[in-house]
C-alpha atoms as a PDB file:
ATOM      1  CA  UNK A   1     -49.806  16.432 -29.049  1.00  0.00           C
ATOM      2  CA  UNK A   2     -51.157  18.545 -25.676  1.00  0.00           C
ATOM      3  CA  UNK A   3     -49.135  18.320 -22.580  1.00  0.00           C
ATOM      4  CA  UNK A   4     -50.266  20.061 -19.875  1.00  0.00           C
ATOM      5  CA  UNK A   5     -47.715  20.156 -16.474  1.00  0.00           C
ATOM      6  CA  UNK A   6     -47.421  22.123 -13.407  1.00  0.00           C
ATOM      7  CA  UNK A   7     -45.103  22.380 -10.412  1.00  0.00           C
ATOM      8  CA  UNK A   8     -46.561  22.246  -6.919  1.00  0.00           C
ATOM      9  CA  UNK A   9     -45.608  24.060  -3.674  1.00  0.00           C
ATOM     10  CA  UNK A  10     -42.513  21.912  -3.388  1.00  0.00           C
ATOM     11  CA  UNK A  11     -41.024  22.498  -6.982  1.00  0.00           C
ATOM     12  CA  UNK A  12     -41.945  19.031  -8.684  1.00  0.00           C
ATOM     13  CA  UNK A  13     -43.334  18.877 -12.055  1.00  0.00           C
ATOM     14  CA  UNK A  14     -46.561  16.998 -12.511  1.00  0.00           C
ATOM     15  CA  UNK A  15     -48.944  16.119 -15.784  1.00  0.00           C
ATOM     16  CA  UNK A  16     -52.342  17.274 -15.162  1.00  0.00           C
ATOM     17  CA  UNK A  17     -55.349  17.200 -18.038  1.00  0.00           C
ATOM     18  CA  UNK A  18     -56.487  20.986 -17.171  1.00  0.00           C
ATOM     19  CA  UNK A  19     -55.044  24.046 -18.148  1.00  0.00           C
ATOM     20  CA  UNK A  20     -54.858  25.871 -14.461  1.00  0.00           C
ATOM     21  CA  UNK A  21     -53.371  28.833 -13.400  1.00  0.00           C
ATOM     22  CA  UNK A  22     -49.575  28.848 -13.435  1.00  0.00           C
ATOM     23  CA  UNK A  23     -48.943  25.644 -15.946  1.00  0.00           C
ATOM     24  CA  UNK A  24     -47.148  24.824 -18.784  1.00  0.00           C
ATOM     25  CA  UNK A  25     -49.011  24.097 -21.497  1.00  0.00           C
ATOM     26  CA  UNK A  26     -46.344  22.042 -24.422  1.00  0.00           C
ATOM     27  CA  UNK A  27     -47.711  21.780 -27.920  1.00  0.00           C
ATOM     28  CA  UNK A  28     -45.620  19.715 -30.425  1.00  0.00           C
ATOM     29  CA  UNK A  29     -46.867  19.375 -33.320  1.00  0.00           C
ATOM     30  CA  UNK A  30     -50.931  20.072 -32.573  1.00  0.00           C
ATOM     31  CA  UNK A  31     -53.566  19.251 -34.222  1.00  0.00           C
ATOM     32  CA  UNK A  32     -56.222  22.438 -35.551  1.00  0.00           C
ATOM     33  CA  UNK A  33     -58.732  21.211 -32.358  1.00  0.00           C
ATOM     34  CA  UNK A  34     -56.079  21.226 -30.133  1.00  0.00           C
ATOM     35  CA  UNK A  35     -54.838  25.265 -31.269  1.00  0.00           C
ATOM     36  CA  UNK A  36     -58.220  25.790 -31.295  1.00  0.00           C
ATOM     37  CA  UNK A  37     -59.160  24.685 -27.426  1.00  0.00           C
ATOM     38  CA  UNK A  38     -56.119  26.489 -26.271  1.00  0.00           C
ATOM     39  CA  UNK A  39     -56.761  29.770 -28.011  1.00  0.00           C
ATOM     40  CA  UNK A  40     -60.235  30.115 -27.203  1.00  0.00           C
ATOM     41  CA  UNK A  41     -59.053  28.846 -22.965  1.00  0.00           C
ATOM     42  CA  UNK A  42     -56.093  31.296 -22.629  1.00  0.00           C
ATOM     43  CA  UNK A  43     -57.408  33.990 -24.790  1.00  0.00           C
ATOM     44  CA  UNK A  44     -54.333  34.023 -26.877  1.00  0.00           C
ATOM     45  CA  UNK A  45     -54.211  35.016 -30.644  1.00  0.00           C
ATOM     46  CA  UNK A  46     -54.723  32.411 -33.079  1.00  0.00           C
ATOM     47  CA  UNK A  47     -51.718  33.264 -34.748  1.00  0.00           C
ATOM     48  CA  UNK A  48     -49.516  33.166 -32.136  1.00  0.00           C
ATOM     49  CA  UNK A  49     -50.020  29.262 -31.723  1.00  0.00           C
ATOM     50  CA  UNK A  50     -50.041  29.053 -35.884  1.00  0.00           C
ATOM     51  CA  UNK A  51     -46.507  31.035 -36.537  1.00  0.00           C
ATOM     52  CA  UNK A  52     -44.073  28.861 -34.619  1.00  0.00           C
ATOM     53  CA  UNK A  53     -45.323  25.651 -36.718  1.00  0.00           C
ATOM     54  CA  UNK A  54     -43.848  27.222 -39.773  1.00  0.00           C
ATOM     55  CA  UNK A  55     -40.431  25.807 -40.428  1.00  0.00           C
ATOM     56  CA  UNK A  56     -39.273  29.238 -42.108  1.00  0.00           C
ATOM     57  CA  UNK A  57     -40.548  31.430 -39.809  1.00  0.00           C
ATOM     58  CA  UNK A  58     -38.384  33.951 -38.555  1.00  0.00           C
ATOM     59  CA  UNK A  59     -37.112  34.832 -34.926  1.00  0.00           C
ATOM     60  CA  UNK A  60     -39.111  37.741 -33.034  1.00  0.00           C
ATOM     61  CA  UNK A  61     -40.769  38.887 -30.324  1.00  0.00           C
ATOM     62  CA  UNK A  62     -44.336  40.420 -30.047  1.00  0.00           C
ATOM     63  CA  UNK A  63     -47.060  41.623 -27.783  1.00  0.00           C
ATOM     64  CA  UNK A  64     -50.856  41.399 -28.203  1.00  0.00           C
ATOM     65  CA  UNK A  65     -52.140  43.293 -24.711  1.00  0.00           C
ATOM     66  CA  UNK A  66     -51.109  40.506 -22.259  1.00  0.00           C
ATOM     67  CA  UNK A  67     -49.608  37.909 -24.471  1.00  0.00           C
ATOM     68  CA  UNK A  68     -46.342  38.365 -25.291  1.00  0.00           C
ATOM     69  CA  UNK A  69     -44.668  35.819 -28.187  1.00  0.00           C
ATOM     70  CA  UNK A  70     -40.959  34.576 -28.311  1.00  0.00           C
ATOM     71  CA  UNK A  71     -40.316  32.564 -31.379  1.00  0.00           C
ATOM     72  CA  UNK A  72     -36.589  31.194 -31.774  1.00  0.00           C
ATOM     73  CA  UNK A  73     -34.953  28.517 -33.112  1.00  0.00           C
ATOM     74  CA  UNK A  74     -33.562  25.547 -31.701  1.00  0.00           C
ATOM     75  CA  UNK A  75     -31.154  23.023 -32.813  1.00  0.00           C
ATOM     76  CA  UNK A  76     -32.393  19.735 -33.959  1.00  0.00           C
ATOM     77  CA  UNK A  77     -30.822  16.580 -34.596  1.00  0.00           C
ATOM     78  CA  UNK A  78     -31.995  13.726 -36.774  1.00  0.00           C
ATOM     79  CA  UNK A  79     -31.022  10.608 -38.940  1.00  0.00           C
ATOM     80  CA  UNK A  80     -30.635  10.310 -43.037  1.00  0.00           C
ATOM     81  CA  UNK A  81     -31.217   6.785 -44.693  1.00  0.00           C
ATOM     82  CA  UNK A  82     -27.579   6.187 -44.373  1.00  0.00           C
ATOM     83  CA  UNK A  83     -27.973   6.413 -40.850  1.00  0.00           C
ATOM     84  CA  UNK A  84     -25.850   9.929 -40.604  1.00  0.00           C
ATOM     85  CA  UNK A  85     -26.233  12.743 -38.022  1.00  0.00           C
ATOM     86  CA  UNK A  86     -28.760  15.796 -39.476  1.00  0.00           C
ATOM     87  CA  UNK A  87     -27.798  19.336 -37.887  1.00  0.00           C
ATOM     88  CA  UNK A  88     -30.987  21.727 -38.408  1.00  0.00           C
ATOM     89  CA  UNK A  89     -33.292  24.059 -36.751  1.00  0.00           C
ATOM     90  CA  UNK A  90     -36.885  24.768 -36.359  1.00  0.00           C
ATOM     91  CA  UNK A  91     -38.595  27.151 -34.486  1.00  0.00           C
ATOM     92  CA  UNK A  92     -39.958  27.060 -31.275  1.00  0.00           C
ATOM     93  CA  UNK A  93     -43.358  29.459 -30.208  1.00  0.00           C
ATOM     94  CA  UNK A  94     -42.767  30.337 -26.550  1.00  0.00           C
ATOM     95  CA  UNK A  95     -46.165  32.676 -25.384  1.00  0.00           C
ATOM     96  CA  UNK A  96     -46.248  34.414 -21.923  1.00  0.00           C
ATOM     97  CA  UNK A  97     -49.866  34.836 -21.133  1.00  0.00           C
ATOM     98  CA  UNK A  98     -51.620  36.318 -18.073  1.00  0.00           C
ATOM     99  CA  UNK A  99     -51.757  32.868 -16.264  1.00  0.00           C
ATOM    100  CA  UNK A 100     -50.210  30.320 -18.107  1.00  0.00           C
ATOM    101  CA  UNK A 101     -46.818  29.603 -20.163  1.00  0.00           C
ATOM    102  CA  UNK A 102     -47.215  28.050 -23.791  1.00  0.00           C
ATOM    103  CA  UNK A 103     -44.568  26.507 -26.123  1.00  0.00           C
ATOM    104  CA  UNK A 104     -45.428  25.592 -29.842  1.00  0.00           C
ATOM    105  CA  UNK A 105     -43.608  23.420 -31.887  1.00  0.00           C
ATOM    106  CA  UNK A 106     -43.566  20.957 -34.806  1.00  0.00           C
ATOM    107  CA  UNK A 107     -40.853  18.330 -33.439  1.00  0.00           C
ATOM    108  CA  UNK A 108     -40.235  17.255 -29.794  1.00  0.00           C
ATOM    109  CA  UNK A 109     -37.473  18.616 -28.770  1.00  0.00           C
ATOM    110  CA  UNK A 110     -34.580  17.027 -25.761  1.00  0.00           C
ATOM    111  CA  UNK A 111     -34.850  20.647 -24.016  1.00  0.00           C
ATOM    112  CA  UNK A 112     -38.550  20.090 -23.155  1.00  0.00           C
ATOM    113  CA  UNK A 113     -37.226  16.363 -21.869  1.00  0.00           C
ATOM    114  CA  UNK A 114     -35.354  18.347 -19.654  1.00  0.00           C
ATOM    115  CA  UNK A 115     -37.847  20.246 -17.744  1.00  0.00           C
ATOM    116  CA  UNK A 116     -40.487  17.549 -18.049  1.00  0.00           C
ATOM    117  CA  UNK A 117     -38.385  15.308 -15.941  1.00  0.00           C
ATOM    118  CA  UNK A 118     -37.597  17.531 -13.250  1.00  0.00           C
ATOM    119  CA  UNK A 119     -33.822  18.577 -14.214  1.00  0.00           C
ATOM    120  CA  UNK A 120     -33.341  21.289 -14.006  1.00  0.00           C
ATOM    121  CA  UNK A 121     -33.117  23.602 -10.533  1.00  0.00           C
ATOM    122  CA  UNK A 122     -35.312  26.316  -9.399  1.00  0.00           C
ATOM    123  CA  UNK A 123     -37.750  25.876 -11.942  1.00  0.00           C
ATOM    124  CA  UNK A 124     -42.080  26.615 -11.322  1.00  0.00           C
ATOM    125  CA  UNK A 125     -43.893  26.694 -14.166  1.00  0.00           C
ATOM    126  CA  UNK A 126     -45.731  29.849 -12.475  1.00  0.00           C
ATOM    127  CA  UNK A 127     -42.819  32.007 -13.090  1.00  0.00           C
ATOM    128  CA  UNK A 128     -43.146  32.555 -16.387  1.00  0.00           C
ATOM    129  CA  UNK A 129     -40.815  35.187 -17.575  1.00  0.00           C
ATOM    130  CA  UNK A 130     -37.823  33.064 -15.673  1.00  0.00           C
ATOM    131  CA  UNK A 131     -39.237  29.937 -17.596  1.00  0.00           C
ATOM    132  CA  UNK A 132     -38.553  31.276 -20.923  1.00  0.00           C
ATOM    133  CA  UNK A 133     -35.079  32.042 -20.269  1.00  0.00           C
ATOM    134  CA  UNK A 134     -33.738  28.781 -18.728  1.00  0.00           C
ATOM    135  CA  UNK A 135     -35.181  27.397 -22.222  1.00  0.00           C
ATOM    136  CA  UNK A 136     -32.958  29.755 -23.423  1.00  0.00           C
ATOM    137  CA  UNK A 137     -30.088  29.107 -21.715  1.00  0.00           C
ATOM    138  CA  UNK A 138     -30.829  25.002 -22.284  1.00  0.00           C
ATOM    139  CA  UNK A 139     -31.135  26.098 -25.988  1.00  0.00           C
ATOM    140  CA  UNK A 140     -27.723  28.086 -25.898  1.00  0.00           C
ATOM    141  CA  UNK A 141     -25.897  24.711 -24.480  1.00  0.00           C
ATOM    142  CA  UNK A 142     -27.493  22.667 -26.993  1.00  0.00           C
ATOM    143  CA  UNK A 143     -26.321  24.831 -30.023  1.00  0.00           C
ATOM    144  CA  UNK A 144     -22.690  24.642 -28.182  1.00  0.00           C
ATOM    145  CA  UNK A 145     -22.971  20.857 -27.852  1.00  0.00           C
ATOM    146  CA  UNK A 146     -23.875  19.847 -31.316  1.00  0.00           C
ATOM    147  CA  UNK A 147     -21.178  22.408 -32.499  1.00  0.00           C
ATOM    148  CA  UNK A 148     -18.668  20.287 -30.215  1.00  0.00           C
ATOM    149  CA  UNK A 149     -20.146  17.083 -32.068  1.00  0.00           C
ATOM    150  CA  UNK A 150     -19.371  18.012 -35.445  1.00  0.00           C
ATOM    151  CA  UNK A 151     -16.289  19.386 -34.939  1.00  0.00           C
ATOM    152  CA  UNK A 152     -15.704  15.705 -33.716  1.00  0.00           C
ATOM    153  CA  UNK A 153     -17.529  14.316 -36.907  1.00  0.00           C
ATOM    154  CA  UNK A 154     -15.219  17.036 -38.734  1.00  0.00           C
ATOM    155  CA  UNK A 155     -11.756  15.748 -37.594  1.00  0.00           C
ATOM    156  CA  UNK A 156     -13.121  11.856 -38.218  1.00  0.00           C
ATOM    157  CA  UNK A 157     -14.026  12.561 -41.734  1.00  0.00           C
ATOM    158  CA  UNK A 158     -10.497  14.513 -42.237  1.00  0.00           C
ATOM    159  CA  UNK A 159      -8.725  11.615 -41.154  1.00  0.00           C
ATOM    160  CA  UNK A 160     -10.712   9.379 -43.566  1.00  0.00           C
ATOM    161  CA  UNK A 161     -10.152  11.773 -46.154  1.00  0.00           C
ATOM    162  CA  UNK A 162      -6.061  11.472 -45.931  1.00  0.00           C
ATOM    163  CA  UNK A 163      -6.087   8.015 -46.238  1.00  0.00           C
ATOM    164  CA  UNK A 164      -8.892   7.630 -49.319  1.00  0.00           C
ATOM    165  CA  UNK A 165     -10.549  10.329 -51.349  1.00  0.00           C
ATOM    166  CA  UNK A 166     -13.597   9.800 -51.730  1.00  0.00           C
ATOM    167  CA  UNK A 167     -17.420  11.486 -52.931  1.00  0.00           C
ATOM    168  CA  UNK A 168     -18.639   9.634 -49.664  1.00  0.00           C
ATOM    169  CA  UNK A 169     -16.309  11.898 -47.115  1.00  0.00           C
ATOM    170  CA  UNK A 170     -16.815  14.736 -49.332  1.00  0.00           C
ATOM    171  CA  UNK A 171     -20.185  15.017 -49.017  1.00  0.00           C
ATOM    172  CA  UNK A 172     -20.174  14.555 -45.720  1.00  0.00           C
ATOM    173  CA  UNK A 173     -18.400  17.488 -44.787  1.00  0.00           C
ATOM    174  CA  UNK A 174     -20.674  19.157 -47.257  1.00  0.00           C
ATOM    175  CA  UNK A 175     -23.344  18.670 -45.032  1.00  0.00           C
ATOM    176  CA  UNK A 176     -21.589  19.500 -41.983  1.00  0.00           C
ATOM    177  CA  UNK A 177     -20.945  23.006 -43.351  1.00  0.00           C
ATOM    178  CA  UNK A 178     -24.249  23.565 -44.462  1.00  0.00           C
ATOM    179  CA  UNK A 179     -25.536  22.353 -40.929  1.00  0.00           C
ATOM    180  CA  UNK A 180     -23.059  25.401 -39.601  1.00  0.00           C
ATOM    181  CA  UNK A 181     -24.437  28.245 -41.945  1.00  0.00           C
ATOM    182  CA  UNK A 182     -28.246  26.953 -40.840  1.00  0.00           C
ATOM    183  CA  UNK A 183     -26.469  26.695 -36.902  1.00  0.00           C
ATOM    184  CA  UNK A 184     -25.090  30.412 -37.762  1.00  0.00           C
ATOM    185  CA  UNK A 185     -28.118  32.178 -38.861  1.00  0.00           C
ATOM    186  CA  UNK A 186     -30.328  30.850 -36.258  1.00  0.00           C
ATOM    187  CA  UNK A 187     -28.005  32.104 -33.129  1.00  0.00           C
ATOM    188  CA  UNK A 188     -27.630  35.475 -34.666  1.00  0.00           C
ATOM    189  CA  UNK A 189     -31.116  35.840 -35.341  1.00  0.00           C
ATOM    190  CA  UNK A 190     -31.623  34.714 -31.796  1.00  0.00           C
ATOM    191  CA  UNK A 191     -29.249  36.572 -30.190  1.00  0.00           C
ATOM    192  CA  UNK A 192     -30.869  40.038 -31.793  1.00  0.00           C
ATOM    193  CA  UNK A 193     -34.387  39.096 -30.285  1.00  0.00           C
ATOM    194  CA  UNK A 194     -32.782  38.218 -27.085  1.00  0.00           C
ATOM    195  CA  UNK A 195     -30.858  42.028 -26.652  1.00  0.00           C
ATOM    196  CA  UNK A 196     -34.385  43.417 -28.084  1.00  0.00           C
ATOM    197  CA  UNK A 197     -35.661  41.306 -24.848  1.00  0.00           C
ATOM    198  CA  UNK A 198     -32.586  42.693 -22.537  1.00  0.00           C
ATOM    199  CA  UNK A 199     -33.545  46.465 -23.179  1.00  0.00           C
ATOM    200  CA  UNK A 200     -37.593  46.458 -23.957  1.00  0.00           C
ATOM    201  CA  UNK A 201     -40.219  46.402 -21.568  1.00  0.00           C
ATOM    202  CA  UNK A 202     -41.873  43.321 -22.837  1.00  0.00           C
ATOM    203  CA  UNK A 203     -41.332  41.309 -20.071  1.00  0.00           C
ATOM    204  CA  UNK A 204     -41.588  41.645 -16.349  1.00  0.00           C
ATOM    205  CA  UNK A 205     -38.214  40.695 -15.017  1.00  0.00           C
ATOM    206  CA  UNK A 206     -36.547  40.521 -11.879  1.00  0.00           C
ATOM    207  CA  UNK A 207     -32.493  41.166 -10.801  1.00  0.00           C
ATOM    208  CA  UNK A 208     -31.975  37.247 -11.029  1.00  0.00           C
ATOM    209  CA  UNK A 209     -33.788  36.770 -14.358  1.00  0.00           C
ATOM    210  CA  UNK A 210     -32.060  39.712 -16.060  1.00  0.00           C
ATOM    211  CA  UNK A 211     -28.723  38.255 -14.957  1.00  0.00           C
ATOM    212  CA  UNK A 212     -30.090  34.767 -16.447  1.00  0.00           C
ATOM    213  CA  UNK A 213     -30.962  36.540 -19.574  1.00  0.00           C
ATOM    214  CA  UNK A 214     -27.066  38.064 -19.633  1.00  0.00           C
ATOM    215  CA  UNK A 215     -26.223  34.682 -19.011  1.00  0.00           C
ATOM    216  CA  UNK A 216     -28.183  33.537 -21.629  1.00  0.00           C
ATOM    217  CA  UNK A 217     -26.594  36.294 -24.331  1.00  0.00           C
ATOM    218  CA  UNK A 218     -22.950  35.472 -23.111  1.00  0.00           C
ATOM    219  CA  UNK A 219     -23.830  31.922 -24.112  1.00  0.00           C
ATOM    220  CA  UNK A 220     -25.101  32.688 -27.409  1.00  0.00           C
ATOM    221  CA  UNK A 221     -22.698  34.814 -28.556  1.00  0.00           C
ATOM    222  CA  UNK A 222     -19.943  31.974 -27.449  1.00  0.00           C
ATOM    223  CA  UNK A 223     -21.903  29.752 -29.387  1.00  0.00           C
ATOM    224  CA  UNK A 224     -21.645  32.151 -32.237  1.00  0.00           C
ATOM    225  CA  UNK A 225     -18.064  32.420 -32.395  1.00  0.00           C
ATOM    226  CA  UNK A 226     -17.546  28.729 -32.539  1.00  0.00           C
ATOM    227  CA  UNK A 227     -19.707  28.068 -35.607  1.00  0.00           C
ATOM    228  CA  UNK A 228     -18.318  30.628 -37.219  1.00  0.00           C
ATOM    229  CA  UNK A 229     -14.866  29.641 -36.633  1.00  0.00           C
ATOM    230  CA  UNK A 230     -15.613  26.048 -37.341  1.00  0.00           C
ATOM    231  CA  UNK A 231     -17.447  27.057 -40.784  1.00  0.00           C
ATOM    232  CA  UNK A 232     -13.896  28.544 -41.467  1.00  0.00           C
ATOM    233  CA  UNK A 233     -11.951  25.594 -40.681  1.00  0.00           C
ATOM    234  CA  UNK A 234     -14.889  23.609 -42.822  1.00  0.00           C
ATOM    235  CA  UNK A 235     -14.708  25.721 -46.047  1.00  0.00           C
ATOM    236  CA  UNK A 236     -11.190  25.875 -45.955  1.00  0.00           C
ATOM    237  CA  UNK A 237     -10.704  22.330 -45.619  1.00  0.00           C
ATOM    238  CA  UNK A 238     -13.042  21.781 -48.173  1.00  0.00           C
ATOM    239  CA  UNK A 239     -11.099  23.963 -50.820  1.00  0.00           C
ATOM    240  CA  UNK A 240      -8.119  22.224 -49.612  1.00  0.00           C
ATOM    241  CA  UNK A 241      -9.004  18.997 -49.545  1.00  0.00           C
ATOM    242  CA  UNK A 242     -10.117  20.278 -53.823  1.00  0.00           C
ATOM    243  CA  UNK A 243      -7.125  20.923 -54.470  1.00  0.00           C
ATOM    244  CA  UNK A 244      -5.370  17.955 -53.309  1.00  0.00           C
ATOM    245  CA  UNK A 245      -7.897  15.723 -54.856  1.00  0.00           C
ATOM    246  CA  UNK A 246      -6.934  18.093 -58.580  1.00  0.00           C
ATOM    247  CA  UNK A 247      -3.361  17.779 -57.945  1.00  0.00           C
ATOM    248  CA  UNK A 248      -3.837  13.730 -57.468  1.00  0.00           C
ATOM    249  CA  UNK A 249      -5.720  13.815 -60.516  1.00  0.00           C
ATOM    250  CA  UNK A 250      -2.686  15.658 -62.214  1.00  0.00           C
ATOM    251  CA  UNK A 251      -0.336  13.599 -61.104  1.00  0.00           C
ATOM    252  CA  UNK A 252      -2.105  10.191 -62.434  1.00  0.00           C
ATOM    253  CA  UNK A 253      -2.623  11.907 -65.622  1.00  0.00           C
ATOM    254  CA  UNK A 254       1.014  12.730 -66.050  1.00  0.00           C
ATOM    255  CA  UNK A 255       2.100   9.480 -64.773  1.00  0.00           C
ATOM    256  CA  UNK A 256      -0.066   7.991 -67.614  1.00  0.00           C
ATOM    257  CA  UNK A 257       1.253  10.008 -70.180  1.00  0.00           C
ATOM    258  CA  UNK A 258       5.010   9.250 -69.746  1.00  0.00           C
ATOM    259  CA  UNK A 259       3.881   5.765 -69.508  1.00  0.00           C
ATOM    260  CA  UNK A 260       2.018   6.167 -73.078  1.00  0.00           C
ATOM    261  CA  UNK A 261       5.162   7.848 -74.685  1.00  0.00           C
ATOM    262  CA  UNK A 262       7.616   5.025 -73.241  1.00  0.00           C
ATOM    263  CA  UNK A 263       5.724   2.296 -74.667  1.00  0.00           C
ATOM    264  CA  UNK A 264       4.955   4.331 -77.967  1.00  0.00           C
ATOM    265  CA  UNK A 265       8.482   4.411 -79.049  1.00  0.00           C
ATOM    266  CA  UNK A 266       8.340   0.623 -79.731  1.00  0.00           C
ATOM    267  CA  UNK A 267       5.530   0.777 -81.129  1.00  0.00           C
ATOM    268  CA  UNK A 268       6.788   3.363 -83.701  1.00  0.00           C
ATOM    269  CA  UNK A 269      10.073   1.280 -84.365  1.00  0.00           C
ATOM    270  CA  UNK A 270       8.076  -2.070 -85.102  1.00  0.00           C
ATOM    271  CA  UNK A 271       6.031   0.080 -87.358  1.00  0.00           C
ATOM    272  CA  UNK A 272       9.009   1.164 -89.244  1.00  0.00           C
ATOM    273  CA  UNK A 273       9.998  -2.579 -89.570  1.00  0.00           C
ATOM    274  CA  UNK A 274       6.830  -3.876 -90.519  1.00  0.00           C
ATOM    275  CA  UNK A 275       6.365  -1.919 -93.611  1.00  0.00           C
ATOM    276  CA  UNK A 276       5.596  -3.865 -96.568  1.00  0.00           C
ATOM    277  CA  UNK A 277       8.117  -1.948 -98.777  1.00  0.00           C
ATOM    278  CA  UNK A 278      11.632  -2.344 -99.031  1.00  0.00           C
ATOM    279  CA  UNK A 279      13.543  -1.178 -95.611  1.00  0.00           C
ATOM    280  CA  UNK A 280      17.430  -1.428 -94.705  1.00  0.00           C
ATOM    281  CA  UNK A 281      18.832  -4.724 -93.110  1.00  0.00           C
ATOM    282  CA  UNK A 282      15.461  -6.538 -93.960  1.00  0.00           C
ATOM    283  CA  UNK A 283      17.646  -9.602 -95.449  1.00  0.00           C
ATOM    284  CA  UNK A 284      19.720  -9.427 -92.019  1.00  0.00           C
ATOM    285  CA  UNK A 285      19.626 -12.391 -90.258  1.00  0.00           C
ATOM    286  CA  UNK A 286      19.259 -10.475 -86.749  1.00  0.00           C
ATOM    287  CA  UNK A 287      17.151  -7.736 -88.184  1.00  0.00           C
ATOM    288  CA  UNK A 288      14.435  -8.082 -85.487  1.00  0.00           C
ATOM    289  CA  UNK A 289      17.101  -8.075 -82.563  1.00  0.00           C
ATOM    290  CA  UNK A 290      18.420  -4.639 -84.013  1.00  0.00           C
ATOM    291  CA  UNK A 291      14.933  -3.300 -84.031  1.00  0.00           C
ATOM    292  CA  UNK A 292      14.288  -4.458 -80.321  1.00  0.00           C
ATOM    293  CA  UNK A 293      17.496  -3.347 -79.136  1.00  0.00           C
ATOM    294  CA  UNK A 294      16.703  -0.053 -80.819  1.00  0.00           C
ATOM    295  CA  UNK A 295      13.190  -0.010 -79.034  1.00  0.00           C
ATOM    296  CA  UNK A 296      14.755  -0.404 -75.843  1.00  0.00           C
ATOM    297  CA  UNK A 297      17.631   1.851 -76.440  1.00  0.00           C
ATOM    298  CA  UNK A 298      14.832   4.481 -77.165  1.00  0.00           C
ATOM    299  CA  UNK A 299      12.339   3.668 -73.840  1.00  0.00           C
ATOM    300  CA  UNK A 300      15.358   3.389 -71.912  1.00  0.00           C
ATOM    301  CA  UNK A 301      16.596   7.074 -72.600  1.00  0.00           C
ATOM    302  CA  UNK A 302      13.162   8.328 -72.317  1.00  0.00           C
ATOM    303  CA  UNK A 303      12.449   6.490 -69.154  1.00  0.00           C
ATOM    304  CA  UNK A 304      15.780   8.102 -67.693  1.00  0.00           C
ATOM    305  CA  UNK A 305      14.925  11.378 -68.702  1.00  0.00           C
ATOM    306  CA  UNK A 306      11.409  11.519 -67.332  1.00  0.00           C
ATOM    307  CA  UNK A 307      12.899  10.021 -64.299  1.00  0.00           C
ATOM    308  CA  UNK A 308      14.997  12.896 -63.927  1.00  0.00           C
ATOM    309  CA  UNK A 309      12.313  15.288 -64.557  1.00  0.00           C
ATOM    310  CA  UNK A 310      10.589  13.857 -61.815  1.00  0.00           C
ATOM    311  CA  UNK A 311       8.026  12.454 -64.501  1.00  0.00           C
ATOM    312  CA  UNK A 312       7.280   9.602 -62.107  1.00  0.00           C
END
């Protein structure tokens, strides 16, 4: 998909068909024409519009004479069959040319939403360098907000867990922590291509952008800290909520045991008495009493002294 937008003299966004001087030209997911057309208009490397549509590709800047590529990733939210929340990132392709801005990537994206509806303040699609780091700083918010979402998701699932254990709520938070190591790797590979942007000469910035971009970093790094403090809180629930589920387990199985012995010593005295050889008291009239009375003599003590032993 080609979008092609740019603001006019009073700041409002608007969709136009040509790529003109000073517009925004969004590619999600494009076809080979459509790289094609836009390499060959702008003069940009092919590869700079290929690279961002790899999901594995890594975050960095570069410069090809006046084309500079940002590639980072942003956070990305989506739905399993079971209807569950998906944390994950994928990069976005963010080229400064001479006359235009370009963004590349495979899945739309709410950030681009955001611009495209005229939301956010002070933005022109002819200031380029200024461009890239409000997407930046919408990016940095984004990784903060979904952070703040499964932290909620997090305590939910914990509550679930202390009521019933089980593989559903495990799994769950499974997925949840691996969304925080993918969330965690992504903002510290960001945040080094950002300081490489703070101190290099790759871009053209003014006083107001460079205190965006510082902005932008302080963000980041906040955003940072919280995954890694919730990944914390996640792996050390998980262990703990291991261990509880092992001692539960331990506890059944011990329950079951003293149950087994209590109703084995019964089982042993009827054997006794139901011997086909000659046993004591077998011509007693109240033979099978004595044998029951012994059976429960027997559970009873053992019962009592498991009870004290905290068996139960």
């Amino acid at each position: 998909m080609l979008k092609i937008y740019l603001s006019n003299e009073h700041g409002v966004l608007q969709e136009t068909t040509e790529i003109k001087d000073g517009c925004w030209v969004n590619l999600i997911s494009p076809t080979e024409q459509e790289i094609s057309n836009v390499a060959n208009i702008l003069q940009i490397p092919f590869e700079f519009l290929k690279d961002p549509l790899d999901e594995e590709e890594r975050s960095r800047i570069e410069k090809d004479d006046d084309n500079v590529l940002i590639i980072v990733n942003i956070p990305l939210v989506s739905k399993d069959e079971n209807d569950n929340l998906i944390y994950d990132t994928i990069p976005l392709g963010m080229i400064i040319t001479k006359n235009c801005f370009v963004t590349v990537c495979l899945k739309d994206n709410p950030i681009f939403h955001v611009f495209s509806q005229n939301q956010v303040k002070n933005f022109f699609t002819y200031k380029k360098t200024r461009f890239s780091f409000q997407i930046l700083y919408l990016m940095a918010t984004s990784f903060l907000k979904y952070l703040k979402q499964i932290s909620k998701q997090t305590d939910a699932i914990e509550k679930k867990l202390h009521k019933s254990m089980k593989n559903k709520e495990l799994f769950s938070l499974l997925n949840l922590e691996k969304s925080l190591v993918y969330f965690t790797t992504s903002l510290k590979s960001n945040n080094i291509v950002m300081q490489k942007m703070l101190k290099s000469n790759s871009l053209k910035m003014y006083e107001d952008d460079q205190e965006l971009l510082e902005d932008v970093i302080i963000e980041n790094q906040q955003a940072i800290e919280m995954a890694e403090t919730h990944t914390t809180i996640l792996s050390g629930m998980m262990d703990a909520f291991a261990s509880v589920i092992s001692n539960n387990v331990n506890i059944v199985m011990k329950f079951l045991t003293s149950i087994t012995l209590v109703m084995a010593l019964p089982t042993m005295v009827a054997s006794f008495y139901g011997m086909n050889v000659p046993i004591p008291f077998q011509e007693y009239p109240y033979a099978f009493w004595v044998a029951i009375g012994i059976s429960f003599i027997l559970s009873g003590i053992t019962t009592i002294v498991f009870w004290k032993k905290k068996f139960f």
